[in-house]
C-alpha atoms as a PDB file:
ATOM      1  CA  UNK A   1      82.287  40.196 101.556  1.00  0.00           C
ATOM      2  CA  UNK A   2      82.912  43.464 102.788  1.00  0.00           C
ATOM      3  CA  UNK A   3      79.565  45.532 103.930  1.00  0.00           C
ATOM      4  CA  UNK A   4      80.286  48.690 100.962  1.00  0.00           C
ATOM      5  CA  UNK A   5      78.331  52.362 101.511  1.00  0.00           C
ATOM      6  CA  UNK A   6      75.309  53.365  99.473  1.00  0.00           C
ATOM      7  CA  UNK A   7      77.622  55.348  97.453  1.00  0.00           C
ATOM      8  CA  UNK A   8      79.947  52.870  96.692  1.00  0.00           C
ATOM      9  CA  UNK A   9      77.275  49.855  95.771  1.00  0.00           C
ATOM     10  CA  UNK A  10      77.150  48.814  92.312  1.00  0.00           C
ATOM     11  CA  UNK A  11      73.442  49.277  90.913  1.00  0.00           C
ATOM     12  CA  UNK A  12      72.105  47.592  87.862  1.00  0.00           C
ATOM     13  CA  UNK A  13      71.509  50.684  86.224  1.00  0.00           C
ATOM     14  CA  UNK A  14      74.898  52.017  85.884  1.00  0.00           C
ATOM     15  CA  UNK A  15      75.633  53.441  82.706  1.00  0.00           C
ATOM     16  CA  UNK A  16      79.304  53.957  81.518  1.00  0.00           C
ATOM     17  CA  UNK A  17      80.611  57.564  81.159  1.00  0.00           C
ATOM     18  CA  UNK A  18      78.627  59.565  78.317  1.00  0.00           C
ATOM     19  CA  UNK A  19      76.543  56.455  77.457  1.00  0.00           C
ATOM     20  CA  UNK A  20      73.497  57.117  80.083  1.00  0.00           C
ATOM     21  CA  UNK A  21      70.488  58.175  77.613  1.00  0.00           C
ATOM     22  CA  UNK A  22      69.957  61.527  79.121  1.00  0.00           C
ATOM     23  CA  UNK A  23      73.417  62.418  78.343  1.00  0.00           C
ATOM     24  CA  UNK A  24      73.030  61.297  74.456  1.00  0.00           C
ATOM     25  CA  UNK A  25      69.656  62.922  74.505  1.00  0.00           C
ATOM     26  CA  UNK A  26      71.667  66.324  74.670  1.00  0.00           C
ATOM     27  CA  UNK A  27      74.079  65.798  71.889  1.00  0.00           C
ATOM     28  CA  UNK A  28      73.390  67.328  68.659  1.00  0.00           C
ATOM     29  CA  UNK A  29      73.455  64.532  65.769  1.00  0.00           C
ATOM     30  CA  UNK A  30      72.183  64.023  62.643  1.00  0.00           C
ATOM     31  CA  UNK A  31      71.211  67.034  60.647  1.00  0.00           C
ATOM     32  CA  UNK A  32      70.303  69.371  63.271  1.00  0.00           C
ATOM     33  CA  UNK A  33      74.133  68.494  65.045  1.00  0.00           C
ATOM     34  CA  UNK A  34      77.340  70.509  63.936  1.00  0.00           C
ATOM     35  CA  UNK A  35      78.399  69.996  60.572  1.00  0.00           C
ATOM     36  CA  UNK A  36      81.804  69.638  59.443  1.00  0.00           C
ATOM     37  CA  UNK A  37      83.943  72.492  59.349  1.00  0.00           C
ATOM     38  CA  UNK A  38      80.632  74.318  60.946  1.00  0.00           C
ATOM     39  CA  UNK A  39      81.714  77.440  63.558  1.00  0.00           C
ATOM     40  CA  UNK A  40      79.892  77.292  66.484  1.00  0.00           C
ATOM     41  CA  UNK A  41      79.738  81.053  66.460  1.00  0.00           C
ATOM     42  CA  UNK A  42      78.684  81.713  63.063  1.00  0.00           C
ATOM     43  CA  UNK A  43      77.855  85.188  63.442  1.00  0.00           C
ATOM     44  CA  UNK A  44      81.103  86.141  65.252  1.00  0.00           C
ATOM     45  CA  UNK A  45      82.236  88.701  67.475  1.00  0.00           C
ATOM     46  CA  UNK A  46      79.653  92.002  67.487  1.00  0.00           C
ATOM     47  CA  UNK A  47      81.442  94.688  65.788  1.00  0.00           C
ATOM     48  CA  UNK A  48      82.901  97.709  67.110  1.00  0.00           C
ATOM     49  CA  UNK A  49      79.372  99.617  65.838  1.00  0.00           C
ATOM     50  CA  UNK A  50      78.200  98.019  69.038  1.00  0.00           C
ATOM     51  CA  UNK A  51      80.898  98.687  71.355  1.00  0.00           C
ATOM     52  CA  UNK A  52      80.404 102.052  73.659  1.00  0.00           C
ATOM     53  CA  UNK A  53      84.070 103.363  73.037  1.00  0.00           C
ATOM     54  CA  UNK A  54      83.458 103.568  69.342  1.00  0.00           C
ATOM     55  CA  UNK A  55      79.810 104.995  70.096  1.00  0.00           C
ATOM     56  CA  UNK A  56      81.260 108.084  72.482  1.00  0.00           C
ATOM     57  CA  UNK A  57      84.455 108.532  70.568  1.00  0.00           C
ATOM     58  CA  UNK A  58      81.303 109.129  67.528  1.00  0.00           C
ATOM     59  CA  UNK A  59      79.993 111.714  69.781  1.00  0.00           C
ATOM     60  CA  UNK A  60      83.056 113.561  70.830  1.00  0.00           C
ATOM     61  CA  UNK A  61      82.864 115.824  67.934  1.00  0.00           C
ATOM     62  CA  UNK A  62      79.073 116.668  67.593  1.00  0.00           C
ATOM     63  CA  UNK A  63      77.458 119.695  69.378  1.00  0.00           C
ATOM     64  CA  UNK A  64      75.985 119.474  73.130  1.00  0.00           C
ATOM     65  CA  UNK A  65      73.311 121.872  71.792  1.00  0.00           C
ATOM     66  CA  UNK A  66      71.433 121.816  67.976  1.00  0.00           C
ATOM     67  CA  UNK A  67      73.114 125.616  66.777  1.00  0.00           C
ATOM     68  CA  UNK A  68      75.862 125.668  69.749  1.00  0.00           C
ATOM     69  CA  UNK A  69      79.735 125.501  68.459  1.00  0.00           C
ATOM     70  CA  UNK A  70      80.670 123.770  71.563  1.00  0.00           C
ATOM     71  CA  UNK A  71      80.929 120.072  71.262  1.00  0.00           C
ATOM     72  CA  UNK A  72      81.458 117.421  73.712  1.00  0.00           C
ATOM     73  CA  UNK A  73      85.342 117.102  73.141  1.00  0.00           C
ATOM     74  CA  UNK A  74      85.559 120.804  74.303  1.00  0.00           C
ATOM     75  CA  UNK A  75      82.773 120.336  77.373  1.00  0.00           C
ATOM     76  CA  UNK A  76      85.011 117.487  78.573  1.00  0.00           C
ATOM     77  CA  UNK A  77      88.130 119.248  77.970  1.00  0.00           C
ATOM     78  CA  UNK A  78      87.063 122.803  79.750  1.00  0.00           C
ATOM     79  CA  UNK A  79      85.885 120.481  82.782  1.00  0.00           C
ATOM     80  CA  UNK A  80      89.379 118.618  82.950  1.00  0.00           C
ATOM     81  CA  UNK A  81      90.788 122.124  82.795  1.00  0.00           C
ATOM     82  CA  UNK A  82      88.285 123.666  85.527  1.00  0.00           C
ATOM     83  CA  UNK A  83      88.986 120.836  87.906  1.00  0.00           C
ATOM     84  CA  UNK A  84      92.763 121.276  87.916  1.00  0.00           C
ATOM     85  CA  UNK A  85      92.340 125.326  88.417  1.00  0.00           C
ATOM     86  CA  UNK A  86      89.703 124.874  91.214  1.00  0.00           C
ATOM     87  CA  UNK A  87      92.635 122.646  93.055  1.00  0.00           C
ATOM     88  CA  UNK A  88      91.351 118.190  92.585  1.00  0.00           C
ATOM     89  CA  UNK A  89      94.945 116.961  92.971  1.00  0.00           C
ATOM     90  CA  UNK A  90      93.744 113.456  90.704  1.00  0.00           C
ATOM     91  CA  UNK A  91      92.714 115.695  87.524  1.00  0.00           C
ATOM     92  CA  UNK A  92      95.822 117.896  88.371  1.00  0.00           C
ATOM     93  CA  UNK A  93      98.040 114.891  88.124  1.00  0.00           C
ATOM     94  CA  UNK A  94      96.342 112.858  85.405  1.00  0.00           C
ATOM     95  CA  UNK A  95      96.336 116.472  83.263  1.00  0.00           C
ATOM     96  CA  UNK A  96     100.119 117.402  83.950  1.00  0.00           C
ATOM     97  CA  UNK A  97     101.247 113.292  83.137  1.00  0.00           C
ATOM     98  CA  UNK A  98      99.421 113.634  80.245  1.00  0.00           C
ATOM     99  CA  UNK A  99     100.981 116.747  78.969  1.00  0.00           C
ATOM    100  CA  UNK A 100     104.801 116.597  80.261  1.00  0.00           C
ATOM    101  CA  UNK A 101     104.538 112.825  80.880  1.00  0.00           C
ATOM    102  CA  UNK A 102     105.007 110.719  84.151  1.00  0.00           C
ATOM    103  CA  UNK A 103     107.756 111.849  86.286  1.00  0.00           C
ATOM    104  CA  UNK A 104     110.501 109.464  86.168  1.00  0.00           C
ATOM    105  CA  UNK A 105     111.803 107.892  89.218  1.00  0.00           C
ATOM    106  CA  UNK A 106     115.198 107.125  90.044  1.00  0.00           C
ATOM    107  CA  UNK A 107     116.507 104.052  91.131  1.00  0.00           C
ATOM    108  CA  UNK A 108     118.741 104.018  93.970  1.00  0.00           C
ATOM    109  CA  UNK A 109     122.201 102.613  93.831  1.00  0.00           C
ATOM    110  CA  UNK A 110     125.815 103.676  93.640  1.00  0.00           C
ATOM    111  CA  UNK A 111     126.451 101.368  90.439  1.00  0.00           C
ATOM    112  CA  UNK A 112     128.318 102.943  88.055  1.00  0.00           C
ATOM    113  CA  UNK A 113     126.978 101.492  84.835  1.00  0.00           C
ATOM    114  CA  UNK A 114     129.987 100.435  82.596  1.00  0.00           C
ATOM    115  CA  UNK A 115     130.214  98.012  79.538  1.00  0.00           C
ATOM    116  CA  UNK A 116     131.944  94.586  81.516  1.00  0.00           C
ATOM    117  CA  UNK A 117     133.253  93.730  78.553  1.00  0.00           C
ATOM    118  CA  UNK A 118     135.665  96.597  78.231  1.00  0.00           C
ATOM    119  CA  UNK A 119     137.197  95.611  81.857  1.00  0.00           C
ATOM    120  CA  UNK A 120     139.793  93.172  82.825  1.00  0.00           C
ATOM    121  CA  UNK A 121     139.057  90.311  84.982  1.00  0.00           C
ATOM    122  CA  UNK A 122     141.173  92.016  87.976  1.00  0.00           C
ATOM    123  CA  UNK A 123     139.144  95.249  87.508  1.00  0.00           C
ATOM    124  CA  UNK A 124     135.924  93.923  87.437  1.00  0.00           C
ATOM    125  CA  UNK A 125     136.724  91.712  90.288  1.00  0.00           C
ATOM    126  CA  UNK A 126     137.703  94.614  92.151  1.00  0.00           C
ATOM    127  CA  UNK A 127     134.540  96.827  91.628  1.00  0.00           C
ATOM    128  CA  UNK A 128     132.164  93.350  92.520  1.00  0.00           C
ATOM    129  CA  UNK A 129     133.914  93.125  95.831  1.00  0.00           C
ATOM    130  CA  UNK A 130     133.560  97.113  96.644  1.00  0.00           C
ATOM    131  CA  UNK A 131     130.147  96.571  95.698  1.00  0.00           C
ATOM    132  CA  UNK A 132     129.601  93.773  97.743  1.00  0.00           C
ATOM    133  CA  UNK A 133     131.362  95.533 100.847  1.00  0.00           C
ATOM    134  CA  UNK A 134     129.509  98.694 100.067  1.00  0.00           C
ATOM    135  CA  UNK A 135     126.341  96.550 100.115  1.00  0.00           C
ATOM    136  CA  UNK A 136     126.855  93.900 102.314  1.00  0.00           C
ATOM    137  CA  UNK A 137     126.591  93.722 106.296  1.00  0.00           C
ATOM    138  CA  UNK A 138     130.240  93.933 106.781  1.00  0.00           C
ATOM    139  CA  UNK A 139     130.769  90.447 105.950  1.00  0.00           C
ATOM    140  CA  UNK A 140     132.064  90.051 102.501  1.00  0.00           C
ATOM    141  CA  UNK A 141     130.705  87.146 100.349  1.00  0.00           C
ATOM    142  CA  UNK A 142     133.114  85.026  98.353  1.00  0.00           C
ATOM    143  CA  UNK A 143     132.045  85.366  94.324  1.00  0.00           C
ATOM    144  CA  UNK A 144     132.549  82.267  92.284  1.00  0.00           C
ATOM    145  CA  UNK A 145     133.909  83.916  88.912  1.00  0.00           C
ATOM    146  CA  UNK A 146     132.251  81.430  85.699  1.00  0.00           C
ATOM    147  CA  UNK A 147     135.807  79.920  84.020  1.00  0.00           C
END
């Protein structure tokens, strides 16, 4: 018989998978174990009370000061406005995409967009190759047209 490693010998107290008692001693059974139809988060997900969005979007509209108009919507507001006078490109940007909107960008091509549908089979063939020779590395590619 072959001479097997310590790792590989079989020993006398092997237990098969899940059966070895400090496994089951772990397991919930019995009446203190999950019932039926039991969650095992009973009191679910904390509520938005909790979260810190809902707790500073609460505070947005009260007064920095007890007998002060200004409130924290305006403080944050006048220092957005402050930072973009006194020259911070990142509030400058994030201020002027939030008021015009990001700046599209155009996408480069010379492809004239055109319903295929409305074109013949000879004309559309025609604008794939001057695409392909506008494109290509002056070697034109052969197109295999679906029948």
């Amino acid at each position: 018989m072959k001479n097997l490693s310590a790792a590989k010998q079989p020993t006398k107290n092997r237990y098969a998978r899940g059966k070895h008692p400090n496994s089951l001693a772990n397991l919930k059974t019995g009446k203190e174990g999950w019932q039926k139809g039991q969650s095992g988060n009973p009191k679910g997900r904390t509520s938005k009370a909790a979260c810190i969005t809902s707790l500073i979007r609460e505070m947005l509209d009260q007064p920095i000061e007890e007998g002060k108009p200004e409130t924290w919507r305006q403080a944050i507001a006048k220092a957005i406005l402050i930072g973009a006078v006194t020259g911070n490109p990142a509030i400058t940007k994030e201020l002027l995409e939030r008021l015009e909107g990001r700046v599209t960008q155009p996408i480069e091509g010379g492809i004239e967009i055109t319903d295929a549908r409305n074109l013949s089979e000879e004309e559309l063939d025609k604008r794939i190759r001057a695409e392909l020779a506008r494109t290509s590395t002056g070697k034109e590619k052969k197109v295999k047209r679906p029948k």
